[in-house]
Protein backbone atom coordinates (compact mmCIF):
# COMPACT_ATOMS: atom_id res chain seq x y z
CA UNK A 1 -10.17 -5.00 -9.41
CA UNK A 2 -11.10 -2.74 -5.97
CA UNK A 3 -11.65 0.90 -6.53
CA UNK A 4 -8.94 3.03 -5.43
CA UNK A 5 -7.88 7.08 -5.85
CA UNK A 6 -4.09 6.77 -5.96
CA UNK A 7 -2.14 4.02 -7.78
CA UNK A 8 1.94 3.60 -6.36
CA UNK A 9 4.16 1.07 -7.86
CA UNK A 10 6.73 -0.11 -5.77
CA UNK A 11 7.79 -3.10 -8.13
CA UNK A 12 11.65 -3.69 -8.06
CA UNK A 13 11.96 -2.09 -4.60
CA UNK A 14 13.06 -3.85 -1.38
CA UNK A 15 12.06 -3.29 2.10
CA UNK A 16 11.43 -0.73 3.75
CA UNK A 17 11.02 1.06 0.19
CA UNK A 18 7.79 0.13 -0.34
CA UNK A 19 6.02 1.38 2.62
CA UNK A 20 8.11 4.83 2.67
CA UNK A 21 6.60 5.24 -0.60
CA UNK A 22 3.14 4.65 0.59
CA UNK A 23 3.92 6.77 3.69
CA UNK A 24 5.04 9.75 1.52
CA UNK A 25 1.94 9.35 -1.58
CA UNK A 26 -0.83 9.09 1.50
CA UNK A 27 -0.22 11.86 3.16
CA UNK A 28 -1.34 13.55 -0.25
CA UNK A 29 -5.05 11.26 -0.37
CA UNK A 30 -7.63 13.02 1.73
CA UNK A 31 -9.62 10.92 4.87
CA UNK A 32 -11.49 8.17 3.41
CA UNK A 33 -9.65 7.51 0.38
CA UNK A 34 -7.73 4.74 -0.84
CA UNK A 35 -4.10 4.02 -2.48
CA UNK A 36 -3.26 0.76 -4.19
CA UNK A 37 -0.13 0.06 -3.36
CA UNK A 38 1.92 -2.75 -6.24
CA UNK A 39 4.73 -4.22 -4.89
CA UNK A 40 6.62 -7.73 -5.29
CA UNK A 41 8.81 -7.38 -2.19
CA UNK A 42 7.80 -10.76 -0.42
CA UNK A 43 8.22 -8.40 3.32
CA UNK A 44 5.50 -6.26 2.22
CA UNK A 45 2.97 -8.61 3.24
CA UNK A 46 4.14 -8.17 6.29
CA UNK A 47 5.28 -4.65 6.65
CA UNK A 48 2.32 -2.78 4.94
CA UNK A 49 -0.61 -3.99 7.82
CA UNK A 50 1.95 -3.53 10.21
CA UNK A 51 2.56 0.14 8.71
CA UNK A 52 -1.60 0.44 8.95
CA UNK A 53 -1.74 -0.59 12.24
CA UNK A 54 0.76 2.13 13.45
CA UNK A 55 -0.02 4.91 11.53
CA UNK A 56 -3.87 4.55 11.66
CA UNK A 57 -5.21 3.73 8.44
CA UNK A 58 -6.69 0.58 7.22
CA UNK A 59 -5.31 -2.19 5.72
CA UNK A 60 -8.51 -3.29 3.00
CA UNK A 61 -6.54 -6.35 1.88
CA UNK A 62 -4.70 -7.43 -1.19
CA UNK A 63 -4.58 -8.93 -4.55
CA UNK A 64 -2.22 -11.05 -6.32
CA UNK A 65 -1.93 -9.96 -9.92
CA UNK A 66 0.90 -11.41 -12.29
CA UNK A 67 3.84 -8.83 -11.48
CA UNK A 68 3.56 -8.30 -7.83
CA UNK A 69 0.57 -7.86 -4.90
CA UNK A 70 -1.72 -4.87 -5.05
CA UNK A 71 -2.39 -3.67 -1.79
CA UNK A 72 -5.30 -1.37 -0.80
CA UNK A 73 -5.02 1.03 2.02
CA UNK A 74 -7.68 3.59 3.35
CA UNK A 75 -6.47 6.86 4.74
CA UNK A 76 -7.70 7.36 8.45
């Protein structure tokens, strides 16, 4: 398990749900901090780098756990 500062679960949403729930949550995290975003939407292995590339922040990878994909994303 990574360290993080701001756990959303996304679970049982579809694209592009998952990433305008990250979009909104972030905004809240300071510079430098990190949200774990959960989500079993197969696109958002695709759509949550892509989201880091074009809004600035960093994608810090991912984790498969048992109910979906935890991915961690540092604020820019």
């Amino acid at each position: 398990m990574r360290d993080f500062d701001l756990e959303i679960d996304a679970r049982g949403l579809l694209c592009p749900l998952p990433v305008l729930r990250l979009r909104k949550r972030i905004a809240d995290l300071a510079p430098g901090q990190v949200a774990c975003l959960i989500a079993d939407d197969p696109a958002a292995h695709v759509d949550v780098p892509h989201f880091c590339a074009e809004a600035g922040y960093t994608f810090e990878g991912s984790d498969d756990q048992d109910d979906g994909t935890a991915f961690f994303v540092r604020r820019g």
